[in-house]
Structure formats: structure tokens, C-alpha cells
C-alpha atoms as a PDB file:
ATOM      1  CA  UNK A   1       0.000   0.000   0.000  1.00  0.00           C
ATOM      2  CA  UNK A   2       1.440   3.352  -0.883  1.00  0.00           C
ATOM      3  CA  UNK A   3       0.842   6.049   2.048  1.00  0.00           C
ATOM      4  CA  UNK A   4      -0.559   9.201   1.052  1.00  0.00           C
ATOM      5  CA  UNK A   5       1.928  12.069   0.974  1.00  0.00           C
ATOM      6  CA  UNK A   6       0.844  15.715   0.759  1.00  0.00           C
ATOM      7  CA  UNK A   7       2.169  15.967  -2.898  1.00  0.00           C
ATOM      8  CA  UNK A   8       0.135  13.306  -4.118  1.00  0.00           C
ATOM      9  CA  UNK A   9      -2.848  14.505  -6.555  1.00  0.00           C
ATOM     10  CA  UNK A  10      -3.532  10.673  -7.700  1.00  0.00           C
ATOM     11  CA  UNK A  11      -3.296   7.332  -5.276  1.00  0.00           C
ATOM     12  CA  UNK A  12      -4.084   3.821  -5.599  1.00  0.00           C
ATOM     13  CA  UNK A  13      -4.564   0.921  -3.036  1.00  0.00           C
ATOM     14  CA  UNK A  14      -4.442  -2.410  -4.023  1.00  0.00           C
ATOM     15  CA  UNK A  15      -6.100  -1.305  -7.406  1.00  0.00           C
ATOM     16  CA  UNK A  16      -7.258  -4.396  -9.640  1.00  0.00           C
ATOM     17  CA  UNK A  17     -10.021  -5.641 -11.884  1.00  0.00           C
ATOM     18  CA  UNK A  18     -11.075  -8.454 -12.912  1.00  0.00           C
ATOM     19  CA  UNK A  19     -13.785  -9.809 -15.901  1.00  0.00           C
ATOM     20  CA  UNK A  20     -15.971 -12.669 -16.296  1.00  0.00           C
ATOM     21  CA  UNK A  21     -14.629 -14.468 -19.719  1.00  0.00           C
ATOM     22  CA  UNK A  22     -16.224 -17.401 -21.786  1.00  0.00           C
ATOM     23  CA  UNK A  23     -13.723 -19.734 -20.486  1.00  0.00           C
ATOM     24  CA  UNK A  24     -14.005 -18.279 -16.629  1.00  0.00           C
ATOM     25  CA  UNK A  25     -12.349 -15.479 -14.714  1.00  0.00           C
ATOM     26  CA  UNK A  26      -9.754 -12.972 -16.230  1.00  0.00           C
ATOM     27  CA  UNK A  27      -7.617 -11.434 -14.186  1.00  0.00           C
ATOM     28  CA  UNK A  28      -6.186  -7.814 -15.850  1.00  0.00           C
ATOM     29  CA  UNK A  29      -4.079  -6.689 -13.299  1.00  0.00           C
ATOM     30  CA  UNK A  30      -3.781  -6.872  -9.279  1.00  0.00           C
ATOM     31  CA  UNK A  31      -2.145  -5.211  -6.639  1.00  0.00           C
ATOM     32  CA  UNK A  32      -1.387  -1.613  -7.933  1.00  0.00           C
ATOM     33  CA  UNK A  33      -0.041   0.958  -5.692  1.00  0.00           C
ATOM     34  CA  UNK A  34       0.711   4.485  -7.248  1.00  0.00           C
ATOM     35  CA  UNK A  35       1.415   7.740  -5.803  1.00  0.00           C
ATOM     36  CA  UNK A  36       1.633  10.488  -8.253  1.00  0.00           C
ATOM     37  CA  UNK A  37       3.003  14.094  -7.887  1.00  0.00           C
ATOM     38  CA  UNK A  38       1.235  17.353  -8.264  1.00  0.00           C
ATOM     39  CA  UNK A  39       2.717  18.894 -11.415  1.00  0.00           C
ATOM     40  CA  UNK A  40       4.480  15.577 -12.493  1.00  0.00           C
ATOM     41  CA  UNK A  41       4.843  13.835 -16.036  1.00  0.00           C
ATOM     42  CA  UNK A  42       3.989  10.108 -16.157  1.00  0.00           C
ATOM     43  CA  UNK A  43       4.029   7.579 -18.776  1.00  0.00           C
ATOM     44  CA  UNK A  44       2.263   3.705 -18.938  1.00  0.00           C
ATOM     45  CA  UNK A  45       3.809   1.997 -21.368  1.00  0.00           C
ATOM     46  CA  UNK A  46       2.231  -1.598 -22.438  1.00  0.00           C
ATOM     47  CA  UNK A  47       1.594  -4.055 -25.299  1.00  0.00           C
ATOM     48  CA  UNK A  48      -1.379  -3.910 -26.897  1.00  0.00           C
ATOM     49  CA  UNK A  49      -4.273  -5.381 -24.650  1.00  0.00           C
ATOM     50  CA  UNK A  50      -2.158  -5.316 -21.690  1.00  0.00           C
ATOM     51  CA  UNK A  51      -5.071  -3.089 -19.994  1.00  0.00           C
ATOM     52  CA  UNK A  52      -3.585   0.203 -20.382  1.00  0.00           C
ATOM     53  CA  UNK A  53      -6.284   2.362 -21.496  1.00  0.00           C
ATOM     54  CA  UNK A  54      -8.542   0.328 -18.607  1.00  0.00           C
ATOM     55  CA  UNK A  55      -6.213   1.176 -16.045  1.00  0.00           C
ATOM     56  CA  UNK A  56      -6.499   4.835 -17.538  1.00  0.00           C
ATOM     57  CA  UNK A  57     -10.433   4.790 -16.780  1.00  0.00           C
ATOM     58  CA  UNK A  58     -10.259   3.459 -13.397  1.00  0.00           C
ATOM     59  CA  UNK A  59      -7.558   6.311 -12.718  1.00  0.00           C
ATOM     60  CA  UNK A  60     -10.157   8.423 -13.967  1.00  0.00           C
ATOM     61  CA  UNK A  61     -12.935   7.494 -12.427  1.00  0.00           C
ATOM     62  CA  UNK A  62     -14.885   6.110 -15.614  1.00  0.00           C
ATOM     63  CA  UNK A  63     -14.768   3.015 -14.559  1.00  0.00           C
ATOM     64  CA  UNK A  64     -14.594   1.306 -10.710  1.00  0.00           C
ATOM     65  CA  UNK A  65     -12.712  -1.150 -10.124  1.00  0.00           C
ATOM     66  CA  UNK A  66     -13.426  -4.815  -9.246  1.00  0.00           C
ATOM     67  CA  UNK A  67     -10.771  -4.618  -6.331  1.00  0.00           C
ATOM     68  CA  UNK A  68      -8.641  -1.375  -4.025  1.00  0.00           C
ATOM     69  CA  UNK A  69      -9.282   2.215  -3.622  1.00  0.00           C
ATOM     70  CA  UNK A  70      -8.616   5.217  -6.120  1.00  0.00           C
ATOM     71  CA  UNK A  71      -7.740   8.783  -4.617  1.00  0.00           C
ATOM     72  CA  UNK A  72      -8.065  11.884  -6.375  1.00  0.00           C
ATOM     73  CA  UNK A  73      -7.319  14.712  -4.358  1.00  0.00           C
ATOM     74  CA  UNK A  74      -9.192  14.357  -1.217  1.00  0.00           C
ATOM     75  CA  UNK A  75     -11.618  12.525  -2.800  1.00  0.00           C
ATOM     76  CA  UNK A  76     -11.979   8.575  -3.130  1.00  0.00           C
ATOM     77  CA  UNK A  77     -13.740   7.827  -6.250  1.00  0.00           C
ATOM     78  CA  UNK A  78     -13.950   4.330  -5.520  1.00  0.00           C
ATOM     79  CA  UNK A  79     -16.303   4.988  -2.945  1.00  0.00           C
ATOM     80  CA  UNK A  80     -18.456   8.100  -4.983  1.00  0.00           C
ATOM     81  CA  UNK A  81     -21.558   7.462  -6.663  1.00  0.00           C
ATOM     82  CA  UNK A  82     -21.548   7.996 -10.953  1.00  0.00           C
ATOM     83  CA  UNK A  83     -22.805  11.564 -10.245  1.00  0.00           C
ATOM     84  CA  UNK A  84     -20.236  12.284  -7.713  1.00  0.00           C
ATOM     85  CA  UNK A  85     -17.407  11.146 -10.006  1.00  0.00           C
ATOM     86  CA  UNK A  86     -18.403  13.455 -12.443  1.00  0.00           C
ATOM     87  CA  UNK A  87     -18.307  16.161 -10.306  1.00  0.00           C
ATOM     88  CA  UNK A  88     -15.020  15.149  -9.749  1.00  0.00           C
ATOM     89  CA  UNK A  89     -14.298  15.016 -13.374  1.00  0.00           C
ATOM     90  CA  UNK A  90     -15.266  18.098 -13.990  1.00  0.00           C
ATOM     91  CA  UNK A  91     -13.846  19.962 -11.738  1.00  0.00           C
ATOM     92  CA  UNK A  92     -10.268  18.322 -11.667  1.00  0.00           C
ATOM     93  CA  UNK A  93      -9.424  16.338 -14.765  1.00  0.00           C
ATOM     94  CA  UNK A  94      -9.322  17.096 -18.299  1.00  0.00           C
ATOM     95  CA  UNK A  95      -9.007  13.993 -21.104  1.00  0.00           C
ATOM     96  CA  UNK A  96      -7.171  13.483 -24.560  1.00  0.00           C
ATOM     97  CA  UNK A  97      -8.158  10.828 -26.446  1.00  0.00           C
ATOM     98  CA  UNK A  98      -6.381   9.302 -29.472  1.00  0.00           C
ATOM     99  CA  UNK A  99      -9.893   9.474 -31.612  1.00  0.00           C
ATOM    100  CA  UNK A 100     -10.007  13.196 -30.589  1.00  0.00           C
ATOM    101  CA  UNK A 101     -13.955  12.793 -29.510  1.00  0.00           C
ATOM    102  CA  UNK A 102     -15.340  16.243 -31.122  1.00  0.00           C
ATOM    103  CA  UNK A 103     -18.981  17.003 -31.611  1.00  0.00           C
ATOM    104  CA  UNK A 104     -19.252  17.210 -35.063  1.00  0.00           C
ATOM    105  CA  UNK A 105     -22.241  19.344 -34.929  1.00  0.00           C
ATOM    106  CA  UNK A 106     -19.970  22.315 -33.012  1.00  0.00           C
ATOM    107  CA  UNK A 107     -17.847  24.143 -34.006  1.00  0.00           C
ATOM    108  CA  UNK A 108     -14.118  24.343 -32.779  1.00  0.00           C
ATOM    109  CA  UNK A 109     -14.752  26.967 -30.450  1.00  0.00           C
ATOM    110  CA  UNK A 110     -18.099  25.523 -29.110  1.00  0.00           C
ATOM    111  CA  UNK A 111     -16.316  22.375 -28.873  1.00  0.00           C
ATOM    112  CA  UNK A 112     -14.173  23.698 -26.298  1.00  0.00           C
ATOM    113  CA  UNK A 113     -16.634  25.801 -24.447  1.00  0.00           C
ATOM    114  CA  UNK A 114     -18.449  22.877 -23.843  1.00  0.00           C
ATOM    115  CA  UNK A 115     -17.392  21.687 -20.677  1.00  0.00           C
ATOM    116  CA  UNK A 116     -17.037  25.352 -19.197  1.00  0.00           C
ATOM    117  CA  UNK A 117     -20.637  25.833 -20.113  1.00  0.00           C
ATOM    118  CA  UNK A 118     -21.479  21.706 -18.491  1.00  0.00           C
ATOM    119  CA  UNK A 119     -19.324  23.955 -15.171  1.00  0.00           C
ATOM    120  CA  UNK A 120     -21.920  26.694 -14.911  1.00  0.00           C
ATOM    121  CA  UNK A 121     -18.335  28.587 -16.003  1.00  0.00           C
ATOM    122  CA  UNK A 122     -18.161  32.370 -16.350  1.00  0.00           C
ATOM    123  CA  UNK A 123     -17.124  33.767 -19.570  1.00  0.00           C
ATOM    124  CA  UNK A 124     -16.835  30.130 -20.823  1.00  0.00           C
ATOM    125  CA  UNK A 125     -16.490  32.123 -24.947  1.00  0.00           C
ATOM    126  CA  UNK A 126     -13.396  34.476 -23.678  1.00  0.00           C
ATOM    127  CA  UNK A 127     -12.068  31.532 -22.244  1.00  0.00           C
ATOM    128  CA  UNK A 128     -12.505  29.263 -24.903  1.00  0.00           C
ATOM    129  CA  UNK A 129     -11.259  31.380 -27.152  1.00  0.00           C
ATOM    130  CA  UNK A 130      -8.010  32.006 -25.309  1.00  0.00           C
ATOM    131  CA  UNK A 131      -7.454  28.469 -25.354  1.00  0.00           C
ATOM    132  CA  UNK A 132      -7.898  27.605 -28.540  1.00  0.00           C
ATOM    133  CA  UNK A 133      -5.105  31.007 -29.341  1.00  0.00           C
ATOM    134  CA  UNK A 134      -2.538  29.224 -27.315  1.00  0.00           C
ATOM    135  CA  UNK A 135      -2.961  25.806 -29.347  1.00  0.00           C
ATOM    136  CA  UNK A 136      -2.675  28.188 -32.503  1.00  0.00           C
ATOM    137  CA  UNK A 137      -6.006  28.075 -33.389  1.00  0.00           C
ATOM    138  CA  UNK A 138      -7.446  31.346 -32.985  1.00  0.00           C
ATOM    139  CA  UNK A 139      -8.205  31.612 -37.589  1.00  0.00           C
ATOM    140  CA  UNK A 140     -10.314  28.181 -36.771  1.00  0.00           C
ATOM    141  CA  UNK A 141     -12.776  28.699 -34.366  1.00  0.00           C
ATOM    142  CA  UNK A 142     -15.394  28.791 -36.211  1.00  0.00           C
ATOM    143  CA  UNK A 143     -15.022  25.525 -38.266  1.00  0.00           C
ATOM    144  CA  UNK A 144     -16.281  21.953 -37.692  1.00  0.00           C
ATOM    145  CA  UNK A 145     -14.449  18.950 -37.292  1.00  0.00           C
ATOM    146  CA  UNK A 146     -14.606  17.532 -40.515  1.00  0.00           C
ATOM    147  CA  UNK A 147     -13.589  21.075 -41.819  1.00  0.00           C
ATOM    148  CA  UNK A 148      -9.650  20.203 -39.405  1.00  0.00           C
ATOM    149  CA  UNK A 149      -7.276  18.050 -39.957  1.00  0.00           C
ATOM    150  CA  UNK A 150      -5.878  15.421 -37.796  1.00  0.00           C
ATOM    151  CA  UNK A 151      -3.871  17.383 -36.266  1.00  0.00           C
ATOM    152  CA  UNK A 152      -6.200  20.533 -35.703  1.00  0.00           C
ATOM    153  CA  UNK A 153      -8.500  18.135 -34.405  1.00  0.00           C
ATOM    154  CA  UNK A 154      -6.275  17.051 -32.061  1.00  0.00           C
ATOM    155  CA  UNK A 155      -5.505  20.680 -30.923  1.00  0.00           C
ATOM    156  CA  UNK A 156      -9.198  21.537 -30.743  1.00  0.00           C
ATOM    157  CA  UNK A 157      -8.897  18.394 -28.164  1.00  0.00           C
ATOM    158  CA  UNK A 158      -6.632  19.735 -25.878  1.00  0.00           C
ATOM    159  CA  UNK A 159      -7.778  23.350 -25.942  1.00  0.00           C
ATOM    160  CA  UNK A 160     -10.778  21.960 -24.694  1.00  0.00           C
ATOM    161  CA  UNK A 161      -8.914  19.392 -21.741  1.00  0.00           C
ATOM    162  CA  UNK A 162      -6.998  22.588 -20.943  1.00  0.00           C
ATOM    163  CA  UNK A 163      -9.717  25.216 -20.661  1.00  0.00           C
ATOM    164  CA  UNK A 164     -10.621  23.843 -17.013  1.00  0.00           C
ATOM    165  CA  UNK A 165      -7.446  24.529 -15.766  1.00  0.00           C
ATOM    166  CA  UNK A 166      -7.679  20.963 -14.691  1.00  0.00           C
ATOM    167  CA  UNK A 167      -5.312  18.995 -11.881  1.00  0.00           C
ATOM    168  CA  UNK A 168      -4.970  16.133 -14.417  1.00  0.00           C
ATOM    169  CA  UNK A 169      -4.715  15.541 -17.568  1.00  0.00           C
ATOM    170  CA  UNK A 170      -5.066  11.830 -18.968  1.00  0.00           C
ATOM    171  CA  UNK A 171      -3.793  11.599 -22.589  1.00  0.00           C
ATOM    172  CA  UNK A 172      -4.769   8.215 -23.789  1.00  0.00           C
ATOM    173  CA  UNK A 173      -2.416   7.075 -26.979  1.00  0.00           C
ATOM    174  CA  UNK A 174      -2.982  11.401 -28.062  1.00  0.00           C
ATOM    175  CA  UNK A 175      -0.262  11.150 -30.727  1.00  0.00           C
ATOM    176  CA  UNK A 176      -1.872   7.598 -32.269  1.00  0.00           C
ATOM    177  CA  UNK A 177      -4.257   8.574 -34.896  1.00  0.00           C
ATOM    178  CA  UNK A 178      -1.254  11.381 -36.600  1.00  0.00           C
ATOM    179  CA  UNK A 179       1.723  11.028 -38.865  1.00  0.00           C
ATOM    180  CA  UNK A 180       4.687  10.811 -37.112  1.00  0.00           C
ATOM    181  CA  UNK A 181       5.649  15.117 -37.776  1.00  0.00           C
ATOM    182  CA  UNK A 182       1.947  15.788 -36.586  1.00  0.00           C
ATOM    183  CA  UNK A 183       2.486  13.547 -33.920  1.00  0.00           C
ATOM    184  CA  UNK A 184       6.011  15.654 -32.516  1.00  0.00           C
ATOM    185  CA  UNK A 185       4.176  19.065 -33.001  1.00  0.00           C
ATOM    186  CA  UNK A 186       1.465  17.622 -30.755  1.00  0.00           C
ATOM    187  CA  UNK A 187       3.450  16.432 -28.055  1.00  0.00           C
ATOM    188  CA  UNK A 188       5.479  19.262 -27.900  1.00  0.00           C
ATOM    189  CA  UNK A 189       2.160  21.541 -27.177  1.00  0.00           C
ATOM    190  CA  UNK A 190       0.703  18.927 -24.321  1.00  0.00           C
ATOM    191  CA  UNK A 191       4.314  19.247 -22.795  1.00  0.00           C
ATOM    192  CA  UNK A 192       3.958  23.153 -22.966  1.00  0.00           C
ATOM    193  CA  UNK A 193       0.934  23.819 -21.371  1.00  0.00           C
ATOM    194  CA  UNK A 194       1.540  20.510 -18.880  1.00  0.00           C
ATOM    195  CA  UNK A 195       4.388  22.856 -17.959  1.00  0.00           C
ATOM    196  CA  UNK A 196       2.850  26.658 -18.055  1.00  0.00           C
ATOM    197  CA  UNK A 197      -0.271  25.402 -16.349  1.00  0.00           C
ATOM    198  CA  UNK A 198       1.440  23.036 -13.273  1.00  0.00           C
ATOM    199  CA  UNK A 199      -1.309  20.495 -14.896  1.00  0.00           C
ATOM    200  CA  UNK A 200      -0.103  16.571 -13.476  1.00  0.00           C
ATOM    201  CA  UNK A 201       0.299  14.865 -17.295  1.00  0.00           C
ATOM    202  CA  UNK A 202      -0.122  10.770 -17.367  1.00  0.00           C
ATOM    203  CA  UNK A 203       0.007   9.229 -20.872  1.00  0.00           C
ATOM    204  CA  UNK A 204      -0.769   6.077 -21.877  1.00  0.00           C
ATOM    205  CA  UNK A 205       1.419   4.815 -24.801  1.00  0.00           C
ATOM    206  CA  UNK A 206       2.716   2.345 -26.910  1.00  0.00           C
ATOM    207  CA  UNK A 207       5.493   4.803 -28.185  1.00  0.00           C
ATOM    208  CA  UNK A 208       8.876   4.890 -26.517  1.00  0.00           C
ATOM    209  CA  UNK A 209       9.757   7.897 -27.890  1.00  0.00           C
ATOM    210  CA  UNK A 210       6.679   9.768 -26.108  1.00  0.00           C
ATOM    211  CA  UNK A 211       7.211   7.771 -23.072  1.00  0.00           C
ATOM    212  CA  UNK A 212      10.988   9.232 -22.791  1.00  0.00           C
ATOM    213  CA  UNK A 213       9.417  12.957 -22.602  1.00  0.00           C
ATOM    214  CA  UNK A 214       8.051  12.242 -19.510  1.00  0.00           C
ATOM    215  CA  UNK A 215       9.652  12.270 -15.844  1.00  0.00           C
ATOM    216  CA  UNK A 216       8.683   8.881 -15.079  1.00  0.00           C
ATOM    217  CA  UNK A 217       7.722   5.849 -17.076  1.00  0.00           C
ATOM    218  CA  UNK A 218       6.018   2.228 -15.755  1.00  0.00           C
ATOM    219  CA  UNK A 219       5.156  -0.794 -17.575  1.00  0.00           C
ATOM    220  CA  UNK A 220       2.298  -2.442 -17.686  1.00  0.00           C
ATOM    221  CA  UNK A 221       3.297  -6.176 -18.292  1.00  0.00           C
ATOM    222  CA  UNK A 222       2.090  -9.108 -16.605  1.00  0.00           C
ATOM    223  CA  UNK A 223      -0.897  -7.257 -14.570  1.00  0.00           C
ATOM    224  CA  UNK A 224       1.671  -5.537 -13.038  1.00  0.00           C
ATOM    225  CA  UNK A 225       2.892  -1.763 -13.384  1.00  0.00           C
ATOM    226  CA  UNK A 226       7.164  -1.735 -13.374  1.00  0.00           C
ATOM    227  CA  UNK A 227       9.553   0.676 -13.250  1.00  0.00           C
ATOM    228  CA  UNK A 228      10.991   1.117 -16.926  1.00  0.00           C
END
């Protein structure tokens, strides 16, 4: 069990989850104890279908786990009601997903006002706007997703994780769906704002190359999270 130490933003107990498979129980991984820093830079590296983007969710709160205890803050999401983790979601975590997950019926800038409107946010359109300036999209706000590229999309997608100011960011394979220069350009802005915002940064990865960016980097391998 890891003890909580007044850094921590994000802690697990004992953290694992299990499924019910056609041929009887599966067991994705057991025994998980992380502390992570405020402000820090973490990477899960894994195979594919090792469970990292589950582990992501139960991190999250998206998901509960079949087994331990998840902290967030001074909250323990393992023990909060749907509604109560959403709170919880709102207010301190912000999400980047590799399929970028825009409403294609908004706009770029609506896109990101979004959650700051869900927040009962002031200003949520200066804001928004703001945002989507610092990810160098200020000439796009007014297009839809299918009007962006990749990349654009992508930037749309972290305006709008960033506009919260959150304690958290989870960045689920971001750089996955982009050519490889795309990719770089992307990684260099989550980096930048993970650093001018104090935001905690924990990607999950297949890509060594991303992984080394960070301050820290565990494997997932076995059910198990490991040092690299």
C-alpha cells in the first residue's frame, strides 16, 4: 500500500479488476499501488491489450474497479456514486483521447466551451477562445471537425482538456491517430501547457519515444505496473 503524501494529486490501493470471460475469470491486473506528484509527467507503457487504457479509466474514475481504492485529491472515487465522479471530473481532470472525440455538430470553439458551459463557467467564450489562441487556433474557431485536420482536431482536443485549468490531464495514446511530424508538433504543445499550467500529465502509450518525454515511465506487463 502506498501512504498518502501531501504531494500526491492521484493514489491507488491495491487497485485491480477483474472480468468474467467465456472460459471463466480474467484477471487484468492486481495489486497496484501508485502515488503520483502534483505537477508531475507520467508515462504507462504496455503491449497492446495489456489493460492500459482500462487502467487509464479506473484512474479516472470512468470506470470502478473490481478490487482497491482510487484517490483523487481528497476525494476517493472508488467509494463516490456515478454523479459524484463526475463532479469530480469536472472539476479536476481534463481527457485526450487518441480518436479526438469532437462534436461534429460544433464548431471548434463551441467544442471547447463545452465543458465550461457543463461547469456553470463564467465567460466560458473568452475563455474558450483564449485556449484555442494558445494551441494556434485562434483563424479556426469557427469551423467543424470535418472542416480540421488530424492534427487541428487534435488541438481543438486539448484546448478543450486545458480550458478547465484541470489537476490532471489523462492523454490516452494522443499522438496515435497522426503522422509521425503531426504527432512531434502535438506532443510538444501537451508538454507546454503541462508545464505553463502546473497540470499533473499521465500518458498512456505504446510509443517509446513519447514515453521518454516524460519524468517517469512504468510498464504495464504481466498485470503488473514496473519501473521502466
Amino acid at each position: 500500500m502506498v501512504e498518502k503524501q501531501p504531494g500526491n494529486v492521484l493514489r491507488t490501493e491495491d487497485l485491480g479488476m477483474v472480468f468474467q470471460g467465456p472460459e471463466g475469470v480474467i484477471r487484468l491486473f492486481q495489486d497496484i499501488n501508485l502515488a503520483i506528484d502534483s505537477g508531475e509527467t507520467l508515462a504507462i507503457l504496455g503491449a497492446s491489450g495489456s489493460g492500459k487504457s482500462t487502467l487509464l479509466g479506473l484512474l479516472a474514475g470512468l470506470d470502478v474497479p473490481t478490487e482497491g481504492r482510487v484517490h483523487v485529491g481528497d476525494s476517493e472515487l472508488t467509494a463516490l456514486d456515478e454523479d459524484q465522479r463526475a463532479r469530480v471530473r469536472g472539476e479536476q481532470i481534463g481527457f485526450v483521447f487518441q480518436a479526438f472525440h469532437l462534436l461534429g455538430g460544433l464548431t471548434a470553439l463551441e467544442n471547447v466551451m463545452m465543458p465550461l458551459e457543463l461547469a456553470d463557467r463564467p465567460d466560458a467564450e473568452g475563455a474558450a477562445r483564449r485556449a484555442l489562441e494558445r494551441v494556434g487556433l485562434q483563424d479556426r474557431t469557427g469551423h467543424y471537425p470535418k472542416q480540421l485536420s488530424g492534427g487541428e482536431q487534435q488541438r481543438v482536443a486539448i484546448a478543450r482538456a486545458f480550458v478547465t485549468a484541470p489537476r490532471l490531464l489523462f492523454a490516452d495514446e494522443p499522438t496515435g491517430n497522426l503522422d509521425r511530424a503531426t504527432g512531434e508538433r502535438i506532443q510538444d504543445l501537451l508538454f507546454e501547457l503541462n508545464r505553463a499550467q502546473g497540470t499533473t500529465l499521465i500518458v498512456v502509450t505504446h510509443d517509446p519515444a513519447l514515453a521518454r518525454r516524460c519524468q517517469r515511465v512504468l510498464h504495464l506487463d504481466g498485470g503488473q505496473l514496473v519501473a521502466a
